[in-house]
C-alpha atoms as a PDB file:
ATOM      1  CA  UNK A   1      -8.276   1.304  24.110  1.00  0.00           C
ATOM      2  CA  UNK A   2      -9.013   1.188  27.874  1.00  0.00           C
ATOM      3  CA  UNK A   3      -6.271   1.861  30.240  1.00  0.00           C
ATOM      4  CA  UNK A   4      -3.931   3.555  26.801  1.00  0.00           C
ATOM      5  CA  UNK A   5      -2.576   7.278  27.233  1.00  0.00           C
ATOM      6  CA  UNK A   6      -4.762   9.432  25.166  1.00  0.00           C
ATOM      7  CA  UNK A   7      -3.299  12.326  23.260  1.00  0.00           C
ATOM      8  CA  UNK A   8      -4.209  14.771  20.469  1.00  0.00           C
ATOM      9  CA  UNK A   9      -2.537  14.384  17.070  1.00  0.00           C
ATOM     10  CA  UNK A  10      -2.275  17.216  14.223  1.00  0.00           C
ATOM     11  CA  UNK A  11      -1.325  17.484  10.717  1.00  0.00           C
ATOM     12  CA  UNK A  12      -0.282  20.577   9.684  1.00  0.00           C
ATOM     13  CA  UNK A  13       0.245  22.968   6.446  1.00  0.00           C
ATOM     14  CA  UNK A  14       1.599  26.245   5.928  1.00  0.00           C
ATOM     15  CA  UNK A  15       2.928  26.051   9.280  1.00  0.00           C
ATOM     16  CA  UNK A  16       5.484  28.127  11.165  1.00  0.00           C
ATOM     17  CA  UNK A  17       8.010  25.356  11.948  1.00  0.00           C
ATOM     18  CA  UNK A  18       9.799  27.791  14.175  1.00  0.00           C
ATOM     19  CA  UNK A  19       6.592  28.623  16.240  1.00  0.00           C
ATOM     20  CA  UNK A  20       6.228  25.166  17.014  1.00  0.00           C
ATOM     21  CA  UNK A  21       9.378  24.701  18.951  1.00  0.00           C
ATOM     22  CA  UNK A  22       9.137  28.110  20.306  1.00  0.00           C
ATOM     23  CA  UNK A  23       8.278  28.709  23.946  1.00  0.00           C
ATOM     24  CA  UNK A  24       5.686  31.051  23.645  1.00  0.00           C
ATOM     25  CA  UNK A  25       3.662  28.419  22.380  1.00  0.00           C
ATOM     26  CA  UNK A  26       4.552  26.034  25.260  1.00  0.00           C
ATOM     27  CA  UNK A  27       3.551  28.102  27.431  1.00  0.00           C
ATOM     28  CA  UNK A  28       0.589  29.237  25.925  1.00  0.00           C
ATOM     29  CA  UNK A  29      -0.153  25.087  25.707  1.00  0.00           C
ATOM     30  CA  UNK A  30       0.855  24.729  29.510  1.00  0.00           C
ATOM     31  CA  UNK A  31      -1.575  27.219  30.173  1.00  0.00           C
ATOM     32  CA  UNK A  32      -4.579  25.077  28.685  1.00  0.00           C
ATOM     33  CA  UNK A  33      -3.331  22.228  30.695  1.00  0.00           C
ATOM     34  CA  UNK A  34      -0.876  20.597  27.963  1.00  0.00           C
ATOM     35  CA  UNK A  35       1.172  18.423  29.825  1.00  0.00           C
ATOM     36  CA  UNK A  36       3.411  17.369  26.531  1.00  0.00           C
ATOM     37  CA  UNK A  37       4.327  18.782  23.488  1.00  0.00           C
ATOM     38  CA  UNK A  38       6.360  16.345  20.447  1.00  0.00           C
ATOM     39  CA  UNK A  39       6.806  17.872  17.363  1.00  0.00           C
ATOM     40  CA  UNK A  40       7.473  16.409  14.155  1.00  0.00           C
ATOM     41  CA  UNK A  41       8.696  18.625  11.313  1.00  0.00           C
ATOM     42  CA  UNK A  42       9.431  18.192   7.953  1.00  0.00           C
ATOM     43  CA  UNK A  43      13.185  20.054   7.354  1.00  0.00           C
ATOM     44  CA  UNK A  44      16.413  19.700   5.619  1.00  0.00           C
ATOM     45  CA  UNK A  45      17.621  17.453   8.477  1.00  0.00           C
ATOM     46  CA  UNK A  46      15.145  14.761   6.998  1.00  0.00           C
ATOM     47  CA  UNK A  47      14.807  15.257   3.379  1.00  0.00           C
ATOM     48  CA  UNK A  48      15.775  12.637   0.969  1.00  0.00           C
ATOM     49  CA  UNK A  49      13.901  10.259   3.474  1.00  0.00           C
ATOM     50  CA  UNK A  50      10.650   8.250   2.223  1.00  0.00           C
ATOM     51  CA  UNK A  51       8.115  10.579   1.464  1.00  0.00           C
ATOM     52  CA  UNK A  52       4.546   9.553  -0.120  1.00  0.00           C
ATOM     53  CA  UNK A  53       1.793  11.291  -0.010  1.00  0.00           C
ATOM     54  CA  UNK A  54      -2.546  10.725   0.284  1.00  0.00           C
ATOM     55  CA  UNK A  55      -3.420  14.286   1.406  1.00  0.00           C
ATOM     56  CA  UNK A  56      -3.727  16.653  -1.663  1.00  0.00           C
ATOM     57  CA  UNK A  57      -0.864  18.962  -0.046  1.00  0.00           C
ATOM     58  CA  UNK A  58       2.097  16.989   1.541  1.00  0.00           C
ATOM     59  CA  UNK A  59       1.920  17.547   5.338  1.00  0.00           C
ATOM     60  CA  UNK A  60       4.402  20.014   7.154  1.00  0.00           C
ATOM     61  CA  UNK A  61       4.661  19.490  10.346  1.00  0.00           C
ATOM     62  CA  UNK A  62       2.975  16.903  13.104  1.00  0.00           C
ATOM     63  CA  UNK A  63       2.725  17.485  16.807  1.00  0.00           C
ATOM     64  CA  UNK A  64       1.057  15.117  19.429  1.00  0.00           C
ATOM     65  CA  UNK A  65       0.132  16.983  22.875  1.00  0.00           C
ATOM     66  CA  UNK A  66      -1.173  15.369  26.199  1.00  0.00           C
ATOM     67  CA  UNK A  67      -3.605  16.760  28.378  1.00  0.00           C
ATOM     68  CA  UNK A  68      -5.837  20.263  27.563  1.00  0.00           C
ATOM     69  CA  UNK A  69      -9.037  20.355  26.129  1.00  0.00           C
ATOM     70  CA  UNK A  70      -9.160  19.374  22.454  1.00  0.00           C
ATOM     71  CA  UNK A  71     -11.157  22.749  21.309  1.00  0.00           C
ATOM     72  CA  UNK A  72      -8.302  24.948  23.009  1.00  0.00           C
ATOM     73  CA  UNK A  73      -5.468  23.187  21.719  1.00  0.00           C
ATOM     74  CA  UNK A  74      -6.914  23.265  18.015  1.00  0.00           C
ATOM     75  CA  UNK A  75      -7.074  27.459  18.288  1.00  0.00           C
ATOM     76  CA  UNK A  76      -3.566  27.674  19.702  1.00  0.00           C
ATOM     77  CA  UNK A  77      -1.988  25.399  16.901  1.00  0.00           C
ATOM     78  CA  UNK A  78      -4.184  27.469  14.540  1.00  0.00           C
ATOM     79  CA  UNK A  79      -1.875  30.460  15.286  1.00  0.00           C
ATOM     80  CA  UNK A  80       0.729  28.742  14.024  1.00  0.00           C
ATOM     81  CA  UNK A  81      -0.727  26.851  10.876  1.00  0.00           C
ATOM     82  CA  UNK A  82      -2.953  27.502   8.082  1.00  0.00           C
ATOM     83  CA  UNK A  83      -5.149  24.288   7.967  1.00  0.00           C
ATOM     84  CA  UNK A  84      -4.856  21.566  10.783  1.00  0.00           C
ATOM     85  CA  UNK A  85      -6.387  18.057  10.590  1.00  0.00           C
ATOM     86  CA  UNK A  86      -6.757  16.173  13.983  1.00  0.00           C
ATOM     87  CA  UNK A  87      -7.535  12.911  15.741  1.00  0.00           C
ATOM     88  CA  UNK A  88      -7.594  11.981  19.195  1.00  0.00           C
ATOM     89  CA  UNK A  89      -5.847   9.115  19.729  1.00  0.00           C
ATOM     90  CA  UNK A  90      -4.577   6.306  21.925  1.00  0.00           C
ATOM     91  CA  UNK A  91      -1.032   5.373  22.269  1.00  0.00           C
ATOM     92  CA  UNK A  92       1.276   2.105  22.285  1.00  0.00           C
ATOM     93  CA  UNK A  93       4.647   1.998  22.241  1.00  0.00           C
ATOM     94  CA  UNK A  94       6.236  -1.414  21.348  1.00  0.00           C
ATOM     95  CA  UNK A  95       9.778   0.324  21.509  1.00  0.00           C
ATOM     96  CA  UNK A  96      10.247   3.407  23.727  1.00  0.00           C
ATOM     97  CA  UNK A  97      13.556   4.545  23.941  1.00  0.00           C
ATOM     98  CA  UNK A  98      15.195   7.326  26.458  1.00  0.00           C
ATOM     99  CA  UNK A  99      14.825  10.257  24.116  1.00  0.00           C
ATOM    100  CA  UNK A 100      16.657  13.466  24.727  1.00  0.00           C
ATOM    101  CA  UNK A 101      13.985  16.849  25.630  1.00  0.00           C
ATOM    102  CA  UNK A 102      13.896  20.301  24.296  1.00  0.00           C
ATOM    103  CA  UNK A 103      16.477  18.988  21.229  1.00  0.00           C
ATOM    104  CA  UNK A 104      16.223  17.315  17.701  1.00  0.00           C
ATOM    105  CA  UNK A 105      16.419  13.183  18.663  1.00  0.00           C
ATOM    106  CA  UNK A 106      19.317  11.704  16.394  1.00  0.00           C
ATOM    107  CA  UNK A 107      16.946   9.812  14.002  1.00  0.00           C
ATOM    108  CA  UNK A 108      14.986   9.781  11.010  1.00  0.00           C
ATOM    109  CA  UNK A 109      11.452  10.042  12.561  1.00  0.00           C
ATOM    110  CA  UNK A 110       8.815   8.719   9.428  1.00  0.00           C
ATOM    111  CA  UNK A 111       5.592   9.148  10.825  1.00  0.00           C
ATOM    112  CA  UNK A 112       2.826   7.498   8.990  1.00  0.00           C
ATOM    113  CA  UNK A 113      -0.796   8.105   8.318  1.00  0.00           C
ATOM    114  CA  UNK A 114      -2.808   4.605   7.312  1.00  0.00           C
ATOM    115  CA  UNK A 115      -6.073   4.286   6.144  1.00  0.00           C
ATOM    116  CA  UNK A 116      -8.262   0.753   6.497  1.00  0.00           C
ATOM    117  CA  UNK A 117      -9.367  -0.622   2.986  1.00  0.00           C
ATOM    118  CA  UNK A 118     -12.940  -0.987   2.482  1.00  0.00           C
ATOM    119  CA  UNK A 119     -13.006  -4.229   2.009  1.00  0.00           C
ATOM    120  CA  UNK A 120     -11.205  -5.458   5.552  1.00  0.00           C
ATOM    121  CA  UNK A 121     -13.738  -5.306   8.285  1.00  0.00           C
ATOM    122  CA  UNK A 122     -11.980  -2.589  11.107  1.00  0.00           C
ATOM    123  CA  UNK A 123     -11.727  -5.231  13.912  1.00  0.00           C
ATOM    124  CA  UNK A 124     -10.196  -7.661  11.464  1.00  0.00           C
ATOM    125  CA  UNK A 125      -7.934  -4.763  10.220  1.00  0.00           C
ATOM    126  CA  UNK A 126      -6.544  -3.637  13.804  1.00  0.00           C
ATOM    127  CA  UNK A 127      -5.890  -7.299  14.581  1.00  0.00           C
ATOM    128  CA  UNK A 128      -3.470  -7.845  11.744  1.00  0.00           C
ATOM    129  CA  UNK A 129      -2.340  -4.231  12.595  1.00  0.00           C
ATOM    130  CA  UNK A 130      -1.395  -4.661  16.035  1.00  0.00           C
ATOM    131  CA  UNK A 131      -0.946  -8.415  16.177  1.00  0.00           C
ATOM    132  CA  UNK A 132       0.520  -9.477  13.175  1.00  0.00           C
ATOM    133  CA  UNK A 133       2.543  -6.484  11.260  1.00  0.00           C
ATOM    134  CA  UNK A 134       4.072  -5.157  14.655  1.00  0.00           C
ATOM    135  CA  UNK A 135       6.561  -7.881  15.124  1.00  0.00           C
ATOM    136  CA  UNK A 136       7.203  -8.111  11.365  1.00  0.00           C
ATOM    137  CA  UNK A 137       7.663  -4.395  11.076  1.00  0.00           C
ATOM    138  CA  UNK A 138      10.145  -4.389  14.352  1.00  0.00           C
ATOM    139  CA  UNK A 139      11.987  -7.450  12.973  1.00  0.00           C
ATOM    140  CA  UNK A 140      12.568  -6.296   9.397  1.00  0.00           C
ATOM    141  CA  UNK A 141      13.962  -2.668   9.610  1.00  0.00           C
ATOM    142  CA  UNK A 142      16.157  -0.999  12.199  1.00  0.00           C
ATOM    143  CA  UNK A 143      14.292   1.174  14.230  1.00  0.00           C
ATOM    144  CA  UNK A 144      14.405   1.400  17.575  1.00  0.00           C
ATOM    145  CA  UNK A 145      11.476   3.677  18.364  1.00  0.00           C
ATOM    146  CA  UNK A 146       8.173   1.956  17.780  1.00  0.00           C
ATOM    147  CA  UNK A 147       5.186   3.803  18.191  1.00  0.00           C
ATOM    148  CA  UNK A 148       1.363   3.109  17.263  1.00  0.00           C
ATOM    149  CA  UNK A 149      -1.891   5.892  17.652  1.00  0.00           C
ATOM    150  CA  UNK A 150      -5.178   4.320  17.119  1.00  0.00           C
ATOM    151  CA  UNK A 151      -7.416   7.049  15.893  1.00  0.00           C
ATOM    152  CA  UNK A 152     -10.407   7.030  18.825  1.00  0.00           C
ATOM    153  CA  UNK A 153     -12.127   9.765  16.935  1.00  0.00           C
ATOM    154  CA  UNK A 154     -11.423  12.706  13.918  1.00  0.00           C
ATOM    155  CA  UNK A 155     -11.338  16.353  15.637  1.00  0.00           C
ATOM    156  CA  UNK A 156     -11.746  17.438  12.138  1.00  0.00           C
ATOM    157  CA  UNK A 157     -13.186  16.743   9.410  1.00  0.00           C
ATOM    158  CA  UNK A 158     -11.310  13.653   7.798  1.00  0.00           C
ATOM    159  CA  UNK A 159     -12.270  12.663   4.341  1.00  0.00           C
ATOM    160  CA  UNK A 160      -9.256  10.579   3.726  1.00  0.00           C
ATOM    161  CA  UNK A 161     -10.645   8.427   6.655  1.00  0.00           C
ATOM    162  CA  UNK A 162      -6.956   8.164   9.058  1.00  0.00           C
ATOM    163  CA  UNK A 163      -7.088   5.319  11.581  1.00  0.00           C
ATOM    164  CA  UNK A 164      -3.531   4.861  13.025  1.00  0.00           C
ATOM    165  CA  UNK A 165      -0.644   7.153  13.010  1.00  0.00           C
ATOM    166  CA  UNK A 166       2.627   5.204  12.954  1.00  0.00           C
ATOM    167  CA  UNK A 167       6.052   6.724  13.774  1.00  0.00           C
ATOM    168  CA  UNK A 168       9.229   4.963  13.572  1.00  0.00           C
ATOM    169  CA  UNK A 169      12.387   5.753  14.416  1.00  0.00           C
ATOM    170  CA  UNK A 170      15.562   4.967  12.643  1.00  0.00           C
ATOM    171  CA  UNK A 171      19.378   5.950  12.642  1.00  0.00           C
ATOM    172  CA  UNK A 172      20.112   8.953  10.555  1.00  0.00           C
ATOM    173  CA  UNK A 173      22.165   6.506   7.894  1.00  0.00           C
ATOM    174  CA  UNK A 174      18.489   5.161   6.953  1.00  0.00           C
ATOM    175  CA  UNK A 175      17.871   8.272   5.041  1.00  0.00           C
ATOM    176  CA  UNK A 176      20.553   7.252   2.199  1.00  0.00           C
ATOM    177  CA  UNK A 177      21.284   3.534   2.987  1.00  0.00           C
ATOM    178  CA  UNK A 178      18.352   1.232   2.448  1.00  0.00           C
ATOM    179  CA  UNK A 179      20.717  -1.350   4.423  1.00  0.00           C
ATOM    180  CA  UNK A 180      20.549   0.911   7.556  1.00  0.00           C
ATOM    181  CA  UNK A 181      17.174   0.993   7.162  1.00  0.00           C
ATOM    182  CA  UNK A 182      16.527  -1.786   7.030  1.00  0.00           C
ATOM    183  CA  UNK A 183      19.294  -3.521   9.532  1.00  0.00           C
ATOM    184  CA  UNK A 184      20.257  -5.762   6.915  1.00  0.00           C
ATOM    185  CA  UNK A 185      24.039  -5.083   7.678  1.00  0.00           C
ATOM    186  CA  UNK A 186      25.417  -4.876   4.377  1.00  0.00           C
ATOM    187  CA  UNK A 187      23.748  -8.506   3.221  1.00  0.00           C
ATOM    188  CA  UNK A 188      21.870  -8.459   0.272  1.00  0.00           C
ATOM    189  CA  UNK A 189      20.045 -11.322   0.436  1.00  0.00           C
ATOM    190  CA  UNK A 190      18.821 -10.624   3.800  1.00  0.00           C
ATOM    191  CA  UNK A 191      17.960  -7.277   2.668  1.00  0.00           C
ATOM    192  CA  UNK A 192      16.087  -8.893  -0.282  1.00  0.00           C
ATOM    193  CA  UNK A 193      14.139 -11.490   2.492  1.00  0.00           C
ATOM    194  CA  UNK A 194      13.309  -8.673   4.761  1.00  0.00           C
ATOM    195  CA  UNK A 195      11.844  -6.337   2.102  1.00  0.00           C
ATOM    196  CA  UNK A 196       9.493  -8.942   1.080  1.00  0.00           C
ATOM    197  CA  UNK A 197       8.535  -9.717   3.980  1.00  0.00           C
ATOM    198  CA  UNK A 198       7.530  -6.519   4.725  1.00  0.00           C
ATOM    199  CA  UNK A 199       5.837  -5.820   1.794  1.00  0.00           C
ATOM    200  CA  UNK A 200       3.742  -8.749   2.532  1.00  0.00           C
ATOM    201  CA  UNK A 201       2.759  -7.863   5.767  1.00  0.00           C
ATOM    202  CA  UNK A 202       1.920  -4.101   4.413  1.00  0.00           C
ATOM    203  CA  UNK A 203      -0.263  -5.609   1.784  1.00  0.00           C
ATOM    204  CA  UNK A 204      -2.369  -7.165   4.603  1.00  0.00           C
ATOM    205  CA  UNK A 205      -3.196  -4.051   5.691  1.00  0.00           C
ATOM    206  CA  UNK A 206      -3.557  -1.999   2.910  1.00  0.00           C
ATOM    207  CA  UNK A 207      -0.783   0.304   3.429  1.00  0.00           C
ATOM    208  CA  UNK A 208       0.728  -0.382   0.207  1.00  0.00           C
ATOM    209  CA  UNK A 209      -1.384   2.480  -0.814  1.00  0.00           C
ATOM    210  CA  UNK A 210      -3.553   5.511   0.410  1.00  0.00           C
ATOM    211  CA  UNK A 211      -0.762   6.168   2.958  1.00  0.00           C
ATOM    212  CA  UNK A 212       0.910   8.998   3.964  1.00  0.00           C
ATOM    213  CA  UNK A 213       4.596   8.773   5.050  1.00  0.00           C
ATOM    214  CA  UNK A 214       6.300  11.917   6.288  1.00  0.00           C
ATOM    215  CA  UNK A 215      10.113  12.085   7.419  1.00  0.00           C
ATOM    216  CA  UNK A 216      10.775  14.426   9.984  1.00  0.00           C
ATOM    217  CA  UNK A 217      12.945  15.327  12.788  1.00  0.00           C
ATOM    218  CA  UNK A 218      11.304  15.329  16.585  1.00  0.00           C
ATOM    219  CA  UNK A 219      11.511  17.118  19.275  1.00  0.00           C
ATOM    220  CA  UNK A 220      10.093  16.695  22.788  1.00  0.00           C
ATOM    221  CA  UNK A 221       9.413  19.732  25.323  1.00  0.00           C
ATOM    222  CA  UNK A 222       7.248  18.473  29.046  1.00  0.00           C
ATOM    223  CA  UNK A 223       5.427  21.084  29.388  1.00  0.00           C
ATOM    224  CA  UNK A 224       4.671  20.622  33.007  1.00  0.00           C
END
């Protein structure tokens, strides 16, 4: 993970979705040294989008912040949310498009929490990860934000046992049209082809199961 941007990633419950995209709590983050703020929250603009769920409670709301130190930005999202579950993390970005700040992005923002099977060694598991599903996952369905957090370390306690946090971004028409979604352009069997291969590729990872997928909308405030 040498030479990756580092940032802190929270799930959170019985949150105050308003509070998070209010600027009281910007500031209050830009005061601990928070250089970013995303947040990811689960609202009427994304329901009927893929939802499963590994955590007893379905998650809320997900923010990622850069910069601050860990401990402080744990107690100010704690003002905001009844439980929060975090992981320090390290982040690619296979597809990083322009995004707009300080407003919703047009998109159906799925973020996903995996988990590495017990049986698949972890450096065997982030190679297929990173080297084999990527591409697949990019080629098969029509996002066209691409973005990968390797857990470096739980900030909480994590008995689920998180390793990556995935979000993708697709066009709104995803939430209802599994051809959006999937950029199959109407085609059915080339909707049928990529499905399976996708479902393949998830299998070799395990996230066919014990996976969290939460559709959101995002928002992006620089906080410095």
């Amino acid at each position: 993970m040498t030479g990756l941007p580092m940032r802190l990633i929270a799930a959170l419950w019985d949150v105050d979705a308003d509070a998070l995209r209010d600027e009281r709590l910007h500031a209050a983050l830009a005061a601990l040294g928070a250089t970013r703020l995303q947040v990811n929250v689960c609202d009427d603009d994304a329901r009927g989008g893929l939802a499963m769920n590994h955590f007893e409670q379905p998650i809320e709301a997900v923010v990622a912040v850069t910069g601050g130190d860990s401990a402080d930005v744990l107690a100010a999202l704690g003002g905001v949310a009844g439980t929060v579950q975090a992981w320090r993390t390290a982040l690619r970005a296979p597809l990083d498009p322009d995004l707009p700040v300080g407003e919703r992005v047009d998109a159906l923002a799925n973020v996903a929490f995996l988990r590495r099977p017990d049986d698949l060694a972890y450096d065997e598991w982030r190679r297929r990860w990173l080297d084999d599903h990527t591409p697949v996952a990019i080629d098969t369905q029509a996002t066209f934000g691409y973005y990968q957090n390797i857990v470096a370390e739980p900030l909480t306690d994590d008995p689920t046992g998180v390793v990556a946090i995935v979000e993708e971004l697709f066009p709104m028409e995803a939430i209802s049209d599994v051809h959006a979604f999937y950029g199959s352009g109407g085609d059915r069997d080339e909707l049928n082809r990529r499905i399976t291969a996708m479902l393949a590729s998830v299998s070799r990872i395990g996230a066919e199961k014990n996976i969290d997928v939460v559709p959101t909308s995002r928002y992006d405030y620089p906080l410095s």
